[in-house]
Protein backbone atom coordinates (compact mmCIF):
# COMPACT_ATOMS: atom_id res chain seq x y z
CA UNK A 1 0.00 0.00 0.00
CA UNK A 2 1.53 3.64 -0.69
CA UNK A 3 1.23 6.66 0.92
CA UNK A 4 -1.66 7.88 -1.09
CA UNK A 5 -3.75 4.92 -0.24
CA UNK A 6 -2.92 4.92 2.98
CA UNK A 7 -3.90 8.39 3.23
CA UNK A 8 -7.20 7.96 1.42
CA UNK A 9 -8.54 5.62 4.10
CA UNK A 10 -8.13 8.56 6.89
CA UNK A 11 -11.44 9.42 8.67
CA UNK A 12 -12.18 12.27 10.65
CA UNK A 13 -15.86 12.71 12.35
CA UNK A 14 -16.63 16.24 11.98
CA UNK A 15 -19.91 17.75 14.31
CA UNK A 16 -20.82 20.77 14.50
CA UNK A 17 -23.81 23.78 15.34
CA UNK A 18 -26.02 23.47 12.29
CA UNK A 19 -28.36 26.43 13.41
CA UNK A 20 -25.53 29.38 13.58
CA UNK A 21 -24.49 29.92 10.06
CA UNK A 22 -20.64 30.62 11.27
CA UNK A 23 -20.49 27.50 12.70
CA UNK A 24 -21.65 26.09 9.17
CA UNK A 25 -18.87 27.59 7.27
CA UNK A 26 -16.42 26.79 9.02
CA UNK A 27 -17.37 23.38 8.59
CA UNK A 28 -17.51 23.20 5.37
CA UNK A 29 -13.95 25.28 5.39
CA UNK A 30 -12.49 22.55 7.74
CA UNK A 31 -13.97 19.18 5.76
CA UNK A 32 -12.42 21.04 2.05
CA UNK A 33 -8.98 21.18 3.54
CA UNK A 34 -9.84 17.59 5.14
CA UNK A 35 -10.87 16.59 1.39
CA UNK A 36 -7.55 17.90 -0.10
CA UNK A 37 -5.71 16.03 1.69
CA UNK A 38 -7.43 12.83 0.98
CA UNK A 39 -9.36 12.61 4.52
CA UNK A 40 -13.16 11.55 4.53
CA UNK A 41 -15.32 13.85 6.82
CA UNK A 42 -17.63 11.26 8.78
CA UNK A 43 -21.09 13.85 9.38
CA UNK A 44 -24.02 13.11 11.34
CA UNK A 45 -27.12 12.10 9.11
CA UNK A 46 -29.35 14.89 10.84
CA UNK A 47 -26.63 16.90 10.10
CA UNK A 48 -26.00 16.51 5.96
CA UNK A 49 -29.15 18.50 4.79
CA UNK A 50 -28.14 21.58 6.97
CA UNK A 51 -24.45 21.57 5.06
CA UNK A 52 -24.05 22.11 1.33
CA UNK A 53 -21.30 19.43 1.35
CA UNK A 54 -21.19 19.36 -3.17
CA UNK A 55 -18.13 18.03 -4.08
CA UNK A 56 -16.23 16.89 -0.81
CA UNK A 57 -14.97 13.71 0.55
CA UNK A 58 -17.81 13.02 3.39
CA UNK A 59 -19.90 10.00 4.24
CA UNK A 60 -22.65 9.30 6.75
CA UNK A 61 -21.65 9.00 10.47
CA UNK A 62 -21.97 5.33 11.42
CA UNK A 63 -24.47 4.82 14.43
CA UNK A 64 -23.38 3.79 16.64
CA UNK A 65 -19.80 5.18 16.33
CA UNK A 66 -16.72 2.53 17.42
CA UNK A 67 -12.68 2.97 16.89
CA UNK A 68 -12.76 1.74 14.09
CA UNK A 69 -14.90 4.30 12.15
CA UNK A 70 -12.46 6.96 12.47
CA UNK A 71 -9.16 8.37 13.78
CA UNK A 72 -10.40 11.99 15.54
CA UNK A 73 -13.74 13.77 16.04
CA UNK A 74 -13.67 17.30 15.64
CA UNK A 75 -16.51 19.66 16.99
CA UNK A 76 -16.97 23.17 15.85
CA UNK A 77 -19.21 25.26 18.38
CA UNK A 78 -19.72 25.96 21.99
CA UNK A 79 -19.24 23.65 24.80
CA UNK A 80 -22.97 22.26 24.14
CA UNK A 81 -22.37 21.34 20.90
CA UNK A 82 -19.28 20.22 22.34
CA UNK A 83 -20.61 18.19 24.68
CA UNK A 84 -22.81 16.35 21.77
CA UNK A 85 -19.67 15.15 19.98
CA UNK A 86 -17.90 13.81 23.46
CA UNK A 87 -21.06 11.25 23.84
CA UNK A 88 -19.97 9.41 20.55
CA UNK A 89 -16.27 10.18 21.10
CA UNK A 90 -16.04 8.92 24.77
CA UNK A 91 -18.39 5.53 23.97
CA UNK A 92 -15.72 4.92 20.93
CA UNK A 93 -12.49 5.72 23.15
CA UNK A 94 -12.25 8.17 20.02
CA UNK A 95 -9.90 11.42 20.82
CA UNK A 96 -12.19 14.78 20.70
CA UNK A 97 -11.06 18.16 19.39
CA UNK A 98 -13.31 21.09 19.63
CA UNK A 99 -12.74 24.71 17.98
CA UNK A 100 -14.56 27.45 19.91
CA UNK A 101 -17.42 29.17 18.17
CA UNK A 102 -18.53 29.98 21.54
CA UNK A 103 -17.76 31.92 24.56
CA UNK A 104 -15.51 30.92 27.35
CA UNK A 105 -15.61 27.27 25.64
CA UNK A 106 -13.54 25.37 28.28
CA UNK A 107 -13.52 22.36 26.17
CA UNK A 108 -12.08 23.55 23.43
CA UNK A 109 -8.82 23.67 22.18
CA UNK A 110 -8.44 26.17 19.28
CA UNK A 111 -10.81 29.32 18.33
CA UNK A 112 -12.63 29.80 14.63
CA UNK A 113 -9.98 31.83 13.59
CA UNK A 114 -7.35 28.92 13.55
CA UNK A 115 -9.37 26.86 11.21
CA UNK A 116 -6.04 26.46 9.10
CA UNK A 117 -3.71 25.87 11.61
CA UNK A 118 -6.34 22.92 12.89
CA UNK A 119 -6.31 21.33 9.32
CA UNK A 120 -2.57 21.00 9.10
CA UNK A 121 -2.43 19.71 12.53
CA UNK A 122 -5.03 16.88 11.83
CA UNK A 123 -4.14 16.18 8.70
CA UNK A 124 -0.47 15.74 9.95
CA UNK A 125 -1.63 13.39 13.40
CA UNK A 126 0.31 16.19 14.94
CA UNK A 127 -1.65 16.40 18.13
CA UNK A 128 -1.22 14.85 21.85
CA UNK A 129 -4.34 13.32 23.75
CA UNK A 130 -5.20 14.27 27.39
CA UNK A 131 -7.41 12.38 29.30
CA UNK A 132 -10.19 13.40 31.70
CA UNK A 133 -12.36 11.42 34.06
CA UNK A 134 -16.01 11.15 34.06
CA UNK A 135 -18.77 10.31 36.18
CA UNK A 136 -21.97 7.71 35.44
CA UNK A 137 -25.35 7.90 37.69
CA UNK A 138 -27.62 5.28 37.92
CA UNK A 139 -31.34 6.15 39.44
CA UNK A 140 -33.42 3.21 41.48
CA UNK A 141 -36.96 3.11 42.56
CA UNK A 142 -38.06 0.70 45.07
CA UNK A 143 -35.46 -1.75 44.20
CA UNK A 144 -35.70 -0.79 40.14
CA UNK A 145 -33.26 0.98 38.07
CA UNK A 146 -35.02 3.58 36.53
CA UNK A 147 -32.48 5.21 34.81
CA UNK A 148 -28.48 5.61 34.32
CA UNK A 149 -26.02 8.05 32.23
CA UNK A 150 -22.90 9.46 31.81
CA UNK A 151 -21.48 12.62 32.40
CA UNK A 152 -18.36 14.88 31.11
CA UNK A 153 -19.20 17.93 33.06
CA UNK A 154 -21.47 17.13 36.05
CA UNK A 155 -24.78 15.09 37.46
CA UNK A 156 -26.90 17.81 38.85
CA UNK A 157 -30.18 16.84 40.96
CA UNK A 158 -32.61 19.63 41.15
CA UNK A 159 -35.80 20.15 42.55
CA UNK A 160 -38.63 19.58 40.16
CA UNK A 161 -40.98 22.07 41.29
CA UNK A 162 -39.86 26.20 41.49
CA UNK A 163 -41.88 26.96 44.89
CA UNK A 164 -40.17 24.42 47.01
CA UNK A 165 -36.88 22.93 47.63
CA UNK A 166 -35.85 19.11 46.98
CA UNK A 167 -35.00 17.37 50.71
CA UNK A 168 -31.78 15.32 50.50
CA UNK A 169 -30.05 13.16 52.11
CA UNK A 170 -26.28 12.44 50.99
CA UNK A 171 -23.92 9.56 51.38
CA UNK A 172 -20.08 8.95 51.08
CA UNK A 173 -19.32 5.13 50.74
CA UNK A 174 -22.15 4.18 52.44
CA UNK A 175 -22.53 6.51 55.32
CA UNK A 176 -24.27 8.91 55.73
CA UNK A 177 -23.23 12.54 55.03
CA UNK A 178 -26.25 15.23 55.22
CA UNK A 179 -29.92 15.44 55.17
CA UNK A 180 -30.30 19.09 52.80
CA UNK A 181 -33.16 20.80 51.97
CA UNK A 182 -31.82 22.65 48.78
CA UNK A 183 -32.18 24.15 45.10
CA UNK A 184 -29.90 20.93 44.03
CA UNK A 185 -26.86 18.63 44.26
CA UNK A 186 -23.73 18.50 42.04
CA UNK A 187 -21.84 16.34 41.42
CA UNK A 188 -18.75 17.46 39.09
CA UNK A 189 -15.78 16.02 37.51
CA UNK A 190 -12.54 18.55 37.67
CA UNK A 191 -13.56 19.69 33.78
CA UNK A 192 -16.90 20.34 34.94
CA UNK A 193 -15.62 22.67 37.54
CA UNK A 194 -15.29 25.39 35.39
CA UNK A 195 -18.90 24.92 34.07
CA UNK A 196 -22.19 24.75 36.11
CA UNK A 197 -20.32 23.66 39.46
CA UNK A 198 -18.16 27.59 39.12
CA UNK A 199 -21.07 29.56 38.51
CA UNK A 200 -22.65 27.76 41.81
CA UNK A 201 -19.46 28.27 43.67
CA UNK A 202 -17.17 25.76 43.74
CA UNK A 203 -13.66 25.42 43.50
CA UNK A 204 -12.09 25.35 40.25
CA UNK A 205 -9.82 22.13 40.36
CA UNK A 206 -6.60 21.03 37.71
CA UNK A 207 -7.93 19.22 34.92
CA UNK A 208 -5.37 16.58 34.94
CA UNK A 209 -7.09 15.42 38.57
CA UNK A 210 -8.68 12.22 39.09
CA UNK A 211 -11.36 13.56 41.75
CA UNK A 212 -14.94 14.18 42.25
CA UNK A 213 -16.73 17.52 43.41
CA UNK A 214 -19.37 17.20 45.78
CA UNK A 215 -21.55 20.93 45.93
CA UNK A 216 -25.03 21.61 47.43
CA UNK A 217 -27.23 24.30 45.91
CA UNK A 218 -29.04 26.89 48.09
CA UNK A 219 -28.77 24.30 51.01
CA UNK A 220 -31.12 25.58 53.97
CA UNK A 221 -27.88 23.76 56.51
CA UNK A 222 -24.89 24.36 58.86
CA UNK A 223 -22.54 22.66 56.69
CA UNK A 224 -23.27 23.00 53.01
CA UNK A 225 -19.76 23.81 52.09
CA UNK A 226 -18.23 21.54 48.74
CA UNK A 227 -16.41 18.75 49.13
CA UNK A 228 -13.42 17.47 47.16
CA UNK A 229 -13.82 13.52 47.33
CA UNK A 230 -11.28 10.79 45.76
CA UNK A 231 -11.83 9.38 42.33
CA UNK A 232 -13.17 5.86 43.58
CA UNK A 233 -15.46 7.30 46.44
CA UNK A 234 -19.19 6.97 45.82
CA UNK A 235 -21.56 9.43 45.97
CA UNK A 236 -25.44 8.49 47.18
CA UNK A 237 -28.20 10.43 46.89
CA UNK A 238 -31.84 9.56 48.31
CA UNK A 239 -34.57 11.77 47.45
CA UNK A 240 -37.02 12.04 50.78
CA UNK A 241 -39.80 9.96 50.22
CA UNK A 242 -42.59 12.44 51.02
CA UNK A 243 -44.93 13.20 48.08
CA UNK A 244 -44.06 16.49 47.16
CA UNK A 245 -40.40 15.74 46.94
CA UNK A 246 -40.04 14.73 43.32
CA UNK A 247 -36.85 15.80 41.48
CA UNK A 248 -35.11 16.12 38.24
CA UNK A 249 -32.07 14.36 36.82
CA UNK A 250 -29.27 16.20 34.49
CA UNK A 251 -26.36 14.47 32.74
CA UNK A 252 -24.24 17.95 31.56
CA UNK A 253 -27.86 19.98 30.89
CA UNK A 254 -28.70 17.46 27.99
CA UNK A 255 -29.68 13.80 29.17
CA UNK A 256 -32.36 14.17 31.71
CA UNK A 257 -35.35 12.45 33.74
CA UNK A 258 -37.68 13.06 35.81
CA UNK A 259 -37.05 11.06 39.77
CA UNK A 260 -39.76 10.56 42.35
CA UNK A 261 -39.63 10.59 46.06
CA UNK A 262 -38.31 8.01 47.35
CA UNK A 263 -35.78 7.27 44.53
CA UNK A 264 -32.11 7.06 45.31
CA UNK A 265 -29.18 7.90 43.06
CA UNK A 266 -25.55 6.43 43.34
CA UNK A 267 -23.12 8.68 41.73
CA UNK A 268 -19.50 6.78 40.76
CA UNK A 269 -16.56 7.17 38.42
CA UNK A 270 -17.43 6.67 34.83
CA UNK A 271 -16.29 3.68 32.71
CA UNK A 272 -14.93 5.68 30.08
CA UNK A 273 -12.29 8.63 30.18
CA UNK A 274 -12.83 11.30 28.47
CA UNK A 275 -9.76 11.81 25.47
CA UNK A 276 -8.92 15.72 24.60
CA UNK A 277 -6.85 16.15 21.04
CA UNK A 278 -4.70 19.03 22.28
CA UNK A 279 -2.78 20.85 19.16
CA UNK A 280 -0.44 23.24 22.01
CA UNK A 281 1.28 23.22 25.18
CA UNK A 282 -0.91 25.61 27.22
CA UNK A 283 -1.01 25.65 30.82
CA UNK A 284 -4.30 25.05 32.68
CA UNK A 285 -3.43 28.36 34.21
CA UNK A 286 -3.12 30.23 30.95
CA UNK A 287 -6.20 28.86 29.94
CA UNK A 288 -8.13 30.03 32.93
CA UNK A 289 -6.28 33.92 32.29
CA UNK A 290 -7.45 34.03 28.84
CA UNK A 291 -10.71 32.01 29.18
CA UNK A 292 -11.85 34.83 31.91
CA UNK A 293 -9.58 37.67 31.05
CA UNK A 294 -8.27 37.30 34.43
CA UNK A 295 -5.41 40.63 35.08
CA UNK A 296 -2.45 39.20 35.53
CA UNK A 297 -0.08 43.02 34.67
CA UNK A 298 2.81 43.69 37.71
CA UNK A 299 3.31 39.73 37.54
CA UNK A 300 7.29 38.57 37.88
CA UNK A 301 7.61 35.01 37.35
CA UNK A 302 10.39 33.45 38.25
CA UNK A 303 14.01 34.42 37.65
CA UNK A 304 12.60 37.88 36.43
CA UNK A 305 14.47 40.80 37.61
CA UNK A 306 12.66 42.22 40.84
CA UNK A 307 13.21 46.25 40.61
């Protein structure tokens, strides 16, 4: 086989926000440098009507998606649409590289504006893969499972109705924590700490961690503070069973269900690592100065002169 055949087999899996038209175009930018190059574009079939794809090298994203589909998925959007790609890319142990169309976009790794810059670099295998943990809930009723999911970011469990709170009571490895009456619980993997776990106010925590975060919402309690808990520690959640106490269920703000009282919830380490395509060498710290626009001017780093 020669290089050109070799080359010609080369899939990419290329997602991306079909309802902004910026996202569109740079889509269809990114898949006709893929296509010189000799690289099929793998597209999601509710995706190919919303793309005027004439003329490139695509074909319809296999469902499910497995490892041996394709080498990479890209994602071109915020961290929602993001978030859509890392379901197929973490169930194939597929690497995920997402370009910012968004705003802070955590999960990205390159902006719009370095469209070409991302071509070369897939085209050339010239990236490095980080991996993240994740988290997977599973929801039982009276001795059912009712449910169970995955998430990158966070599990949140919120109270279903807006008048009233949502009476907890939380669990470490089988003991017993706190009994909360709150807005919610999260709980949040390290990359989800700059997501829906900041904005309630928890820490932010290193990416590279293997950890869970463990934050109440609103809790009506003495100690409601979050807690930082070890990777393999397991999380339990019982919903009071009292019959105004139902609750709702979020996997990262997309997967959801509805959970009545008297449901319980056991919150673990996920199966499946998460796999970042990462094209530079950026510290998490430089990504959280630009990301927020933090001021960093007087700083002297080390072995700078001091006067």
């Amino acid at each position: 086989m020669n290089a050109t055949e070799q080359t010609s087999m080369r899939q990419v899996a290329v997602f991306t926000h079909t309802h902004r038209d910026e996202a569109i175009a740079a889509a269809i930018r990114l898949i006709s440098d893929f296509t010189k190059a000799g690289l099929t574009s793998l597209i999601p079939v509710e995706d190919l009507d919303s793309l005027d794809l004439t003329g490139l090298q695509v074909a319809p994203l296999p469902a499910p998606l497995t490892e041996d589909d394709c080498e990479l998925v890209v994602v071109l959007g915020g961290d929602g649409t993001i978030l859509r790609g890392a379901e197929q890319a973490l169930a194939a142990d597929l690497p995920l590289l997402g370009v910012n169309l968004g705003h802070v976009g955590f999960l990205a790794e390159a902006e719009s504006s370095q469209l070409e810059q991302i071509a070369s670099h897939v085209i050339a295998g010239a990236y490095q893969v980080e991996e993240r943990i994740t988290v997977e809930v599973t929801v039982t009723h009276r001795g059912e499972q009712l449910w169970s999911s995955f998430a990158v970011n966070e599990v949140s469990i919120e109270k279903a109705a807006r008048e009233r709170m949502v009476e907890v009571l939380v669990g470490v490895d089988g003991e017993p924590l706190s009994r909360w009456g709150c807005d919610g619980v999260l709980i949040a993997t390290p990359t989800g700490s700059t997501a829906y776990a900041f904005s309630a106010g928890g820490p932010v925590m290193a990416p590279s961690l293997d950890a869970l975060l463990l934050l109440p919402l609103s809790a009506h309690a003495l100690f409601a503070r979050p807690m930082v808990l070890a990777p393999d520690q397991q999380v339990s959640i019982e919903i009071i069973d009292q019959a105004t106490n139902a609750a709702v269920v979020w996997c990262d703000g997309r997967r959801t269900v509805e959970v009545p009282a008297g449901a319980s919830l056991r919150v673990t380490r996920g199966a499946h690592r998460l796999r970042l395509a990462r094209l530079s060498t950026h510290s998490f710290t430089e990504r959280l100065v630009r990301k927020f626009g933090l001021r960093v001017e007087g700083w002297r780093g080390a072995g700078e002169p001091t006067t």
